[in-house]
N, C-alpha and C. Protein backbone atom coordinates (compact mmCIF):
# COMPACT_ATOMS: atom_id res chain seq x y z
N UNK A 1 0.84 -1.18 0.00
CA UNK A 1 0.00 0.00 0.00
C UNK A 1 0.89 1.25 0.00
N UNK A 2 0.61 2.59 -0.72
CA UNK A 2 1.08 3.02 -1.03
C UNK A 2 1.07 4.26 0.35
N UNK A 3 2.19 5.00 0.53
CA UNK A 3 2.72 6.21 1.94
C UNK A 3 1.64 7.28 1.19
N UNK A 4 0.53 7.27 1.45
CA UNK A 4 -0.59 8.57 0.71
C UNK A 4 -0.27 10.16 1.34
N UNK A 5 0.39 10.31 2.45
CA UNK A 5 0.95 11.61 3.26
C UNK A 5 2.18 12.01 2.58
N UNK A 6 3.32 11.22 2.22
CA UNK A 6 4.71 10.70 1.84
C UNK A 6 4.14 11.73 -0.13
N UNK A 7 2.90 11.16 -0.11
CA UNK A 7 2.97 11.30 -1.97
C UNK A 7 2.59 13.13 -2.00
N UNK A 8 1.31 13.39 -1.13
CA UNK A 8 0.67 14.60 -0.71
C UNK A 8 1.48 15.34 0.09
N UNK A 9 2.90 15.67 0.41
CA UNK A 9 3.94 16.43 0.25
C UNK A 9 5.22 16.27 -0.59
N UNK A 10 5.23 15.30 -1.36
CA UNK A 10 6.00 15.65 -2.45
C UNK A 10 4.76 16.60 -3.60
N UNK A 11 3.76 16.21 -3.51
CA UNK A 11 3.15 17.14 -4.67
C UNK A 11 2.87 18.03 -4.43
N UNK A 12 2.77 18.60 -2.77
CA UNK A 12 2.67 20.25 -2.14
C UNK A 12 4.19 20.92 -2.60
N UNK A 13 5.22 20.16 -2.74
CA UNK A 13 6.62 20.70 -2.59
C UNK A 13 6.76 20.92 -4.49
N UNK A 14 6.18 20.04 -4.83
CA UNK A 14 6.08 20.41 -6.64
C UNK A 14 5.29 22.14 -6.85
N UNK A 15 4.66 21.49 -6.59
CA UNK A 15 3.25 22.93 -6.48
C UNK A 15 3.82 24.05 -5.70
N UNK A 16 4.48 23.73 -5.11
CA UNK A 16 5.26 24.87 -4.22
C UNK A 16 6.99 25.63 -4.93
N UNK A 17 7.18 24.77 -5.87
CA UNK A 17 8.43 25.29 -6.48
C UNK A 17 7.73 25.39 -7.97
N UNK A 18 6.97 25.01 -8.45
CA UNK A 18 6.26 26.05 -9.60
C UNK A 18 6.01 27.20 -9.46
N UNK A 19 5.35 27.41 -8.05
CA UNK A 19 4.22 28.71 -8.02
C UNK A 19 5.60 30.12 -7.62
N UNK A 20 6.26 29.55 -7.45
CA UNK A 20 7.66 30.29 -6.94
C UNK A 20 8.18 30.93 -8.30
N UNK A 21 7.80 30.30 -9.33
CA UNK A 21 8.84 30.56 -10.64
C UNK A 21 7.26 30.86 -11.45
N UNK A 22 5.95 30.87 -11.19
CA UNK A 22 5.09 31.57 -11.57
C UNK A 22 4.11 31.73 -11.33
N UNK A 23 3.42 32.84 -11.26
CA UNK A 23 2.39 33.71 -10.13
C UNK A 23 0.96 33.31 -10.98
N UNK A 24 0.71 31.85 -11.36
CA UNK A 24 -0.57 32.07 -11.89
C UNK A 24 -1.61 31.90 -11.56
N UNK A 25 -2.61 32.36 -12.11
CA UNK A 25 -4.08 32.32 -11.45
C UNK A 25 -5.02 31.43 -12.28
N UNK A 26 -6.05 30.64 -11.84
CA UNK A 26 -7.09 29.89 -12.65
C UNK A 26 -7.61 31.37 -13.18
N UNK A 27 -7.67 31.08 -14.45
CA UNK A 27 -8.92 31.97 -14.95
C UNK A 27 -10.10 31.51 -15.93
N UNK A 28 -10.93 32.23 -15.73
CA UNK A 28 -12.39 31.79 -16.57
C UNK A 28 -12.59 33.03 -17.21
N UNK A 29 -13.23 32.69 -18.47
CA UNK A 29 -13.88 33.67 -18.94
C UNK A 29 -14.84 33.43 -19.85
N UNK A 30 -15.60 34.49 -19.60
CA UNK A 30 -17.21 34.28 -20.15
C UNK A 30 -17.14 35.08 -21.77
N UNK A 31 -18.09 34.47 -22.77
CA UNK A 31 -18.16 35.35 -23.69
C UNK A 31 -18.12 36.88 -23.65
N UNK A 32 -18.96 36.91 -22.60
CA UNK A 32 -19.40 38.82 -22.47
C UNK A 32 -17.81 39.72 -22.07
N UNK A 33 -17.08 38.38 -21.81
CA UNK A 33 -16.00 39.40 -20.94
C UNK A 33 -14.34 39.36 -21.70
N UNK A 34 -14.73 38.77 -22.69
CA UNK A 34 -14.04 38.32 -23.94
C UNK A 34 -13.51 39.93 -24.85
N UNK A 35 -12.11 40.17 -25.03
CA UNK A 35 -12.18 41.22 -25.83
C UNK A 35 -12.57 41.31 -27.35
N UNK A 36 -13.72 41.90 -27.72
CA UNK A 36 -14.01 41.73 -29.55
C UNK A 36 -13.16 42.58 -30.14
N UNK A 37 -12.17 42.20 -30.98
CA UNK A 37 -11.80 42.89 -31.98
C UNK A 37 -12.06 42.77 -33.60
N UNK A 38 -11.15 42.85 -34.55
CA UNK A 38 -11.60 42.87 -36.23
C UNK A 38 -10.10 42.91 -36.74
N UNK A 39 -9.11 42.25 -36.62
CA UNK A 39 -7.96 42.37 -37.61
C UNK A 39 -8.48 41.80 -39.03
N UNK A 40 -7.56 42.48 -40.08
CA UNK A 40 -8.35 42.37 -41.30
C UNK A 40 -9.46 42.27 -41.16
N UNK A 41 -10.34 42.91 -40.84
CA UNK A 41 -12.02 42.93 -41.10
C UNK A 41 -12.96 41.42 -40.51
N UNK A 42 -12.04 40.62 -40.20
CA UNK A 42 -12.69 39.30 -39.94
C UNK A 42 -13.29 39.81 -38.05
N UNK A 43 -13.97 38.51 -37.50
CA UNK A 43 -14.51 38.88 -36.57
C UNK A 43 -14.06 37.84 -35.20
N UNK A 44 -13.31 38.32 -34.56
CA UNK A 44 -12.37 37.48 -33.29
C UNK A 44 -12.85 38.27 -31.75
N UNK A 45 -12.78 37.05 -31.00
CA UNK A 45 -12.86 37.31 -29.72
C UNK A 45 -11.87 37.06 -29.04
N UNK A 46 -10.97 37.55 -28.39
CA UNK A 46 -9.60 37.17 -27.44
C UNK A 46 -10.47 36.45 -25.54
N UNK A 47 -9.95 35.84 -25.74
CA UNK A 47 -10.67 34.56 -24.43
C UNK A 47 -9.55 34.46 -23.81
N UNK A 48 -8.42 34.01 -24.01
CA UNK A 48 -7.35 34.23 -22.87
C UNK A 48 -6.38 35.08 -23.62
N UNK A 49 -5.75 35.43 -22.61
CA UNK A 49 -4.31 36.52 -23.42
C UNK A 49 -2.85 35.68 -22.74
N UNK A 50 -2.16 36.55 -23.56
CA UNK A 50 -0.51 35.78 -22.88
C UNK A 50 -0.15 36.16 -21.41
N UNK A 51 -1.07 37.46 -20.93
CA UNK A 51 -0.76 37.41 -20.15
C UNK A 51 -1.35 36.73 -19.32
N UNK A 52 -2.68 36.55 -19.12
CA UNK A 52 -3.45 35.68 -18.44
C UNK A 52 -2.76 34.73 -18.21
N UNK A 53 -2.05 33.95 -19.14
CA UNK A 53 -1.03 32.35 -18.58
C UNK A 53 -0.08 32.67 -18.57
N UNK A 54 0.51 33.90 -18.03
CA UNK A 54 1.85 33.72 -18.08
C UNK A 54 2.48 32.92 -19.40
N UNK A 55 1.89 33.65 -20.23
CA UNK A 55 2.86 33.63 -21.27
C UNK A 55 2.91 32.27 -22.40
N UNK A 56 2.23 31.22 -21.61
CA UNK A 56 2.22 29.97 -22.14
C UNK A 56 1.26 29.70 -23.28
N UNK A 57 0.14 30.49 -23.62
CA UNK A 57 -0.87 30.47 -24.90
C UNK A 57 -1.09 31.31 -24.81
N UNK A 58 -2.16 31.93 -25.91
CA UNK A 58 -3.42 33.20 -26.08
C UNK A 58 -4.32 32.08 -26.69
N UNK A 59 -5.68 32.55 -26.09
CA UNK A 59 -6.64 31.56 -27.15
C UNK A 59 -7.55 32.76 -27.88
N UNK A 60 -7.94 32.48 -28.53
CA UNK A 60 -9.08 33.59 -29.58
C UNK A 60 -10.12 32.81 -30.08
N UNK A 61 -11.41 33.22 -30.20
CA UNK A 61 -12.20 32.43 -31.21
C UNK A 61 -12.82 33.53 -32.35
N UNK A 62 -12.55 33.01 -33.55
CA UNK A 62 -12.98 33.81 -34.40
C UNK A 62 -14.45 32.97 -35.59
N UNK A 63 -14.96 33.63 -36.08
CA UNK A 63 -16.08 33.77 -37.38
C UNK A 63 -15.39 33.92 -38.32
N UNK A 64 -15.58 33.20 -39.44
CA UNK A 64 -15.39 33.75 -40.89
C UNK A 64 -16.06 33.59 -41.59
N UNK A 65 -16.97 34.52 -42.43
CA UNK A 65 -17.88 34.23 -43.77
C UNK A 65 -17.62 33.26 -44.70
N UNK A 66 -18.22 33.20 -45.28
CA UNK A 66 -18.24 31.75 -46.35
C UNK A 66 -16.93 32.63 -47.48
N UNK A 67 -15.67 31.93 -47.75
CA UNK A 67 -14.72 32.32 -48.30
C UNK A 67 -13.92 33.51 -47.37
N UNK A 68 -13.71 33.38 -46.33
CA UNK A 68 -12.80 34.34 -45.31
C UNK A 68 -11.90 32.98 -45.02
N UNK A 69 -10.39 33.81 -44.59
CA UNK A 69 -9.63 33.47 -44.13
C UNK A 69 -7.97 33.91 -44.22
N UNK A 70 -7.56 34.03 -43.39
CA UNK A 70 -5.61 34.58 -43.85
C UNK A 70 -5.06 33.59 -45.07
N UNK A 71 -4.79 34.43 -46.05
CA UNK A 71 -3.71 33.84 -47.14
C UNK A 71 -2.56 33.10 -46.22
N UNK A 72 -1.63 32.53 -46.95
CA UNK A 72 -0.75 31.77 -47.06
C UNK A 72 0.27 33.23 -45.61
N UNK A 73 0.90 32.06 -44.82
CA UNK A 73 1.41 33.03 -43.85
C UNK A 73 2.24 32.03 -43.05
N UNK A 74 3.14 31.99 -42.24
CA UNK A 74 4.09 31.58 -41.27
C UNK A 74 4.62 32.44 -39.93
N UNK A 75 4.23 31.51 -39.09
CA UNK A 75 5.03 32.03 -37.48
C UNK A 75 5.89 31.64 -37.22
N UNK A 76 7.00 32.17 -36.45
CA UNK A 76 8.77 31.58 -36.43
C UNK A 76 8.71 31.17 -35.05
N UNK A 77 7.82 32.11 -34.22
CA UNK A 77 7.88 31.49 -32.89
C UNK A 77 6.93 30.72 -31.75
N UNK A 78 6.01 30.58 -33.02
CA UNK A 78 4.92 29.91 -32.00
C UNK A 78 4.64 28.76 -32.71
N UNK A 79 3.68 27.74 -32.29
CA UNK A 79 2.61 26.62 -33.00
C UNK A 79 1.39 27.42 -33.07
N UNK A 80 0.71 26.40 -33.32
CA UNK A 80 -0.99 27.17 -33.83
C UNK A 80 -1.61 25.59 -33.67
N UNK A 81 -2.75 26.02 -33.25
CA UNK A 81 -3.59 24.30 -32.76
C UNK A 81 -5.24 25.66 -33.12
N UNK A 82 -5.74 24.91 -34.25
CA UNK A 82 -6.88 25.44 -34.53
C UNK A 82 -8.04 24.18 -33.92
N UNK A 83 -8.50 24.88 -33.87
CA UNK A 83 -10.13 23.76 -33.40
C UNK A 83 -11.61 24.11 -33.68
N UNK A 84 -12.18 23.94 -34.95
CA UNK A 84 -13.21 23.93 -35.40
C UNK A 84 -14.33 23.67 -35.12
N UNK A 85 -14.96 24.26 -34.44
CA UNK A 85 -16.39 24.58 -33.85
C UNK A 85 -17.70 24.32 -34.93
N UNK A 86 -17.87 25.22 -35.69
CA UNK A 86 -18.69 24.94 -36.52
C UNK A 86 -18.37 25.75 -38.33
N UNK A 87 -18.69 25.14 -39.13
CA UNK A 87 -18.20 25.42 -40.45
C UNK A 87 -17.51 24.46 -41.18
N UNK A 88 -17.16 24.69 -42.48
CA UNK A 88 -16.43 23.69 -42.99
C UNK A 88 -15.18 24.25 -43.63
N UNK A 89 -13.98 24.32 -43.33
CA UNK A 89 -12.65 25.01 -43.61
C UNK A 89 -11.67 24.14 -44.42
N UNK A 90 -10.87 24.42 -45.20
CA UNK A 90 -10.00 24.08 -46.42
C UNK A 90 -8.77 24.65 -45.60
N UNK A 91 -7.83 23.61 -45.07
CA UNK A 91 -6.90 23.88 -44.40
C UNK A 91 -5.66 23.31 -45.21
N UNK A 92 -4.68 24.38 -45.29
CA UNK A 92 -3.16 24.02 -45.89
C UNK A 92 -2.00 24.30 -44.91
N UNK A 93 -1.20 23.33 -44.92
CA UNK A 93 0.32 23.06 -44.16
C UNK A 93 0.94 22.64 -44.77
N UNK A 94 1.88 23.28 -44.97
CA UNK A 94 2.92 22.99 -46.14
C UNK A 94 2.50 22.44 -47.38
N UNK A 95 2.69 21.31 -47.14
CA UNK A 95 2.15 21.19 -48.89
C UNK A 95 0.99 20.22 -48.76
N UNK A 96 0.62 19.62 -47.64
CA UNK A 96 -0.92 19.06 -47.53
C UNK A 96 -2.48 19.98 -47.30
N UNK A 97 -3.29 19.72 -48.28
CA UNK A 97 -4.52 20.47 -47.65
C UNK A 97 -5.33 19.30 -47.63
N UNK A 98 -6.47 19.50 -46.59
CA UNK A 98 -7.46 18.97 -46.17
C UNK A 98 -9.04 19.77 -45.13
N UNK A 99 -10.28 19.53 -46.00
CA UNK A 99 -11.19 20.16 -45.36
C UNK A 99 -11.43 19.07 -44.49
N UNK A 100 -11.80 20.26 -43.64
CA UNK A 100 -12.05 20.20 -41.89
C UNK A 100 -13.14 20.54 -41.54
N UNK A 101 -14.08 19.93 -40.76
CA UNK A 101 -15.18 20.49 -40.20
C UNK A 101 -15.11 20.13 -38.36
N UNK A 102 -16.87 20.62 -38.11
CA UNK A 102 -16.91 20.34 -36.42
C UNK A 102 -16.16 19.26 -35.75
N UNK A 103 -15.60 19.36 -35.04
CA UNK A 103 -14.49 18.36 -33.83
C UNK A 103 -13.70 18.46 -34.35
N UNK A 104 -12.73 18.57 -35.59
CA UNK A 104 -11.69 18.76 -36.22
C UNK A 104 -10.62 19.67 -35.19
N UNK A 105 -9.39 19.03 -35.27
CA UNK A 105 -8.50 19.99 -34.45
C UNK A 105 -7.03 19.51 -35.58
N UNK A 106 -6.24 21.21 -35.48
CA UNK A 106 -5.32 21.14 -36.09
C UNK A 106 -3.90 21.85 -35.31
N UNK A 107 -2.96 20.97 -35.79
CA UNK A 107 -2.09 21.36 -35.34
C UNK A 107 -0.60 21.98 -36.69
N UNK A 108 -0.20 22.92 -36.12
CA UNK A 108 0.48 23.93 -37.39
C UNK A 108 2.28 24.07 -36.34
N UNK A 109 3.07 23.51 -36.56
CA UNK A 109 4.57 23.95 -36.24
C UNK A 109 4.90 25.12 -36.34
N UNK A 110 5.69 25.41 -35.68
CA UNK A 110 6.53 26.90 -36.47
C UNK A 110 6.93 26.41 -37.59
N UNK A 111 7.45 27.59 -38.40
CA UNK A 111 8.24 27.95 -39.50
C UNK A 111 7.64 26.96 -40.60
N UNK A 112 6.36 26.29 -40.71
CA UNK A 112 5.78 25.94 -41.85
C UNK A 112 4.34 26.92 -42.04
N UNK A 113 4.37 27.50 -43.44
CA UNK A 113 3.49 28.07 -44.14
C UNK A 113 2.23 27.33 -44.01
N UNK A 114 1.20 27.60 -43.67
CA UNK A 114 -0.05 27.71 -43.82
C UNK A 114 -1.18 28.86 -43.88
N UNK A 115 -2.33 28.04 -44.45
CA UNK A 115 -3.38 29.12 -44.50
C UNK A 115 -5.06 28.55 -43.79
N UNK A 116 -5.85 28.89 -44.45
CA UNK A 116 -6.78 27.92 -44.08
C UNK A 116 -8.22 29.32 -44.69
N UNK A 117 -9.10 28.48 -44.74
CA UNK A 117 -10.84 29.50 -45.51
C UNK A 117 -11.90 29.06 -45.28
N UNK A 118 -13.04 29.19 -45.11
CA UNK A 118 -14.07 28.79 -44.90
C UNK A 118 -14.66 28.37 -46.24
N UNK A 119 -14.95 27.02 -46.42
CA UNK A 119 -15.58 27.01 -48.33
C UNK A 119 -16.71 26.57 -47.81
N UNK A 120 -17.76 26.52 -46.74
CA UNK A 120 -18.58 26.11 -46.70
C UNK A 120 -19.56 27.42 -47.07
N UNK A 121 -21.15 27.18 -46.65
CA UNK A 121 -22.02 27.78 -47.23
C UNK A 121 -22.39 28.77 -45.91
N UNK A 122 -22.06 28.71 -45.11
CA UNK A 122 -22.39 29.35 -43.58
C UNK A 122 -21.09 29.82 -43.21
N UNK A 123 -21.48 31.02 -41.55
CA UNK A 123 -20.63 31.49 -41.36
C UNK A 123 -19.69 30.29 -40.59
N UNK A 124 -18.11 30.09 -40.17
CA UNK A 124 -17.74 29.02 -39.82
C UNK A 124 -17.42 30.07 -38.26
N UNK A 125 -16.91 28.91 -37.39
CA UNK A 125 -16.11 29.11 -35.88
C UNK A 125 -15.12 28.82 -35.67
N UNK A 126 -14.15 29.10 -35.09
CA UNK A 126 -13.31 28.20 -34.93
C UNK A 126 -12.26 28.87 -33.35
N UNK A 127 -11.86 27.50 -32.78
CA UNK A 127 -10.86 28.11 -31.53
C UNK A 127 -9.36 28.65 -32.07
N UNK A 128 -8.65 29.26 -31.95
CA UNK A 128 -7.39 28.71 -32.08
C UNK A 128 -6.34 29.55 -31.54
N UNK A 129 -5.44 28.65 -31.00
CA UNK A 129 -4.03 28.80 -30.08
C UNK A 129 -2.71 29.04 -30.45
N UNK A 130 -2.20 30.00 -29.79
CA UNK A 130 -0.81 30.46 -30.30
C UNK A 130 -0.11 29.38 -28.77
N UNK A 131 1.47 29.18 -28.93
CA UNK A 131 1.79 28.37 -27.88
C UNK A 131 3.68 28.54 -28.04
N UNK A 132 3.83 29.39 -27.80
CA UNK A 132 3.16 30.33 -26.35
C UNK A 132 2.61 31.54 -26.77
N UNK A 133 1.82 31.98 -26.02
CA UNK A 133 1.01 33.02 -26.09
C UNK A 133 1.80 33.94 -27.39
N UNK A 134 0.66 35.09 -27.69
CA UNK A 134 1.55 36.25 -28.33
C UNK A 134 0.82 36.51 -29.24
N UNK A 135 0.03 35.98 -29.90
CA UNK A 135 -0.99 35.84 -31.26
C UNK A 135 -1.81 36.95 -31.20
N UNK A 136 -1.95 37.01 -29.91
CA UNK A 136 -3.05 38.03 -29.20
C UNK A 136 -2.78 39.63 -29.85
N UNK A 137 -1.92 39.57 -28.94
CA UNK A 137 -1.16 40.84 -29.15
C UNK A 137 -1.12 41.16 -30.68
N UNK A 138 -0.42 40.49 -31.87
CA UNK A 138 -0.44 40.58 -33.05
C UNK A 138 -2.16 41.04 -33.95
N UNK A 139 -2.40 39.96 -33.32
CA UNK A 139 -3.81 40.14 -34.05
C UNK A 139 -4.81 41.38 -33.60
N UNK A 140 -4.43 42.42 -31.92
CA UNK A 140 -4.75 43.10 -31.58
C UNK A 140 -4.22 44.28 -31.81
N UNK A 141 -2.90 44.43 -32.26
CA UNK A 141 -2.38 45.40 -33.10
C UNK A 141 -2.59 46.08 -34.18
N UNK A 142 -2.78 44.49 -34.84
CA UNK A 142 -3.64 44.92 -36.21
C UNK A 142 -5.24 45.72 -36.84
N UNK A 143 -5.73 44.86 -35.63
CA UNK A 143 -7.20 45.72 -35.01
C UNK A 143 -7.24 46.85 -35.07
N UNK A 144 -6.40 47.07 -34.08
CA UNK A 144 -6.30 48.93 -33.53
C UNK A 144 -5.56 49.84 -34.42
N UNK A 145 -5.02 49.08 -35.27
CA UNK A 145 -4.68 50.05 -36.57
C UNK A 145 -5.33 50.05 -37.71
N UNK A 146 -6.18 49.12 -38.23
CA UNK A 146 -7.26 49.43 -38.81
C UNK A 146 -8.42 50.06 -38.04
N UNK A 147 -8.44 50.38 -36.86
CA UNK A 147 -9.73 50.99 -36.29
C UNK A 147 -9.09 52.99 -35.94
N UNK A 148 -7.97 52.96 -36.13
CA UNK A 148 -7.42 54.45 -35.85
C UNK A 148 -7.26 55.03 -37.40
N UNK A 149 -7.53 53.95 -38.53
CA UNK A 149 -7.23 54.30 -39.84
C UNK A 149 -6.19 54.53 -40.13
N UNK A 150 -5.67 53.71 -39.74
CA UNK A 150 -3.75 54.09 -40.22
C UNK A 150 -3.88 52.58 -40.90
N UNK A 151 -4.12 51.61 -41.82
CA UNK A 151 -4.23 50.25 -42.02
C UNK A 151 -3.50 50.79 -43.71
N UNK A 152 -2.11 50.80 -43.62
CA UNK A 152 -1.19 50.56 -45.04
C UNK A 152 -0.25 49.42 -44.93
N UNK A 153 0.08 48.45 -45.91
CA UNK A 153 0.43 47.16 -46.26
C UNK A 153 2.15 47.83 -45.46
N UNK A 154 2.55 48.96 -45.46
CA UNK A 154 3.94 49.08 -44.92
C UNK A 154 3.66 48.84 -43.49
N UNK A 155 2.61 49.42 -42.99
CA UNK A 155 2.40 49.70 -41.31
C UNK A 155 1.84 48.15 -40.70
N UNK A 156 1.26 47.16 -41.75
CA UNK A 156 1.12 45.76 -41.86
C UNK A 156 2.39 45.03 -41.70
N UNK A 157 3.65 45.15 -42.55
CA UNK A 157 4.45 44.37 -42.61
C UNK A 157 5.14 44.92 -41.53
N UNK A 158 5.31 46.06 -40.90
CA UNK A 158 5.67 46.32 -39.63
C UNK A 158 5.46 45.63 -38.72
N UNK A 159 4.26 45.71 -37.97
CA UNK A 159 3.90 45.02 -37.28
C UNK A 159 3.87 43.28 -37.38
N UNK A 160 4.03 43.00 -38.73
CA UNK A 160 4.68 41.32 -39.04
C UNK A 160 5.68 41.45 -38.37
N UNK A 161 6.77 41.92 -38.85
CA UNK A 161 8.27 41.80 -38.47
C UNK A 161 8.23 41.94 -36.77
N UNK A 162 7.51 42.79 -36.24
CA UNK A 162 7.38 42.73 -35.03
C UNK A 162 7.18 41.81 -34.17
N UNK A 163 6.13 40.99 -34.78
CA UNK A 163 5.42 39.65 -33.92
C UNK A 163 5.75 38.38 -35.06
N UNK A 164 6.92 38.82 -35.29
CA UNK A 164 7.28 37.42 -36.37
C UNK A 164 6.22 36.60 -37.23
N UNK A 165 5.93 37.34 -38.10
CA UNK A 165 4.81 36.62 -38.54
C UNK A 165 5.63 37.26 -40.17
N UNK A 166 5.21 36.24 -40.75
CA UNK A 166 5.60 36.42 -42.54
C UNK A 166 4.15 36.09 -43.50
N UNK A 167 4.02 37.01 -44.49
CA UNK A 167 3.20 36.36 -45.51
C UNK A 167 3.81 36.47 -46.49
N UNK A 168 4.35 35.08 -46.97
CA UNK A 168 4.62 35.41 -48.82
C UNK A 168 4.36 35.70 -49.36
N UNK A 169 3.01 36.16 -49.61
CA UNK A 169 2.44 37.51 -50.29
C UNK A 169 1.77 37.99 -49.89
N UNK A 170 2.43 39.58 -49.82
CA UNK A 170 1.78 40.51 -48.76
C UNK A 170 0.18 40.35 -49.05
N UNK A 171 -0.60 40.91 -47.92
CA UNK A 171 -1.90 40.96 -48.27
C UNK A 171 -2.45 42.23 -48.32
């Protein structure tokens, strides 16, 4: 039989040298409390931020109309794990594509090109994760500079280079 006191302070002493090296908090969040933004005109909700986890994801859920979606594009420093809610999406990674619908989950490396679109007939949903965080920020940049009217393909590729993000052809 196993020392059950012996196990329940080695895992207080785990939990106790994590929380030392980071200050995090459970968090929840509700739709209503979700930030809405609009990079490129599409329609996203920010649900966790990088900072919220210390740094470890951002999650977002966004809408796209029937034929929406980012052209062909690459991140140097993150993954991307999309997860498809509702719609039917035409997803490319490197050189494989495959449509995706509800329960569908995808996973995207750094430094490989992808894109992905909605070809279905409805608006689509979808979750998806930067890892580690940071996506947020990018995609909230972009927002707020199309919403101050400053949105030129130079002040775009700026802010790429900033949050490491590339499109092989500009958009």
């Amino acid at each position: 039989m196993r020392d059950i006191p012996a196990l329940a302070d080695r895992e207080e002493r785990e939990t106790s040298s994590t929380d030392a090296r980071s200050p995090l908090q459970p968090t929840i969040v509700t739709p209503k409390q979700a930030l809405s933004i609009k990079p490129f005109g599409l329609d996203m909700d920010l649900l966790l931020t990088t900072e919220a986890t210390g740094g470890a994801t951002s999650v977002i859920v966004a809408w796209h109309k029937p034929g929406e979606g980012p052209p062909a594009h690459v991140h140097f420093k993150q993954e991307e794990i999309l997860f498809i809610i509702e719609g039917l999406y035409e997803v490319t990674i490197g050189d494989e594509t495959a449509k995706t619908g509800p329960g569908s989950i995808v996973f995207i490396p750094r430094n490989v090109v992808h894109r992905f679109k909605n070809v279905g007939g409805v608006t689509g949903r979808m979750l998806g994760w930067s890892l580690p965080g940071g996506q947020d920020h990018y995609l909230k940049a972009i927002s707020e500079l199309a919403a101050a009217g400053g949105f030129t393909s130079e002040k775009v590729i700026e802010i790429n280079k900033t949050f490491d993000t590339y499109f092989p052809v500009q958009p």
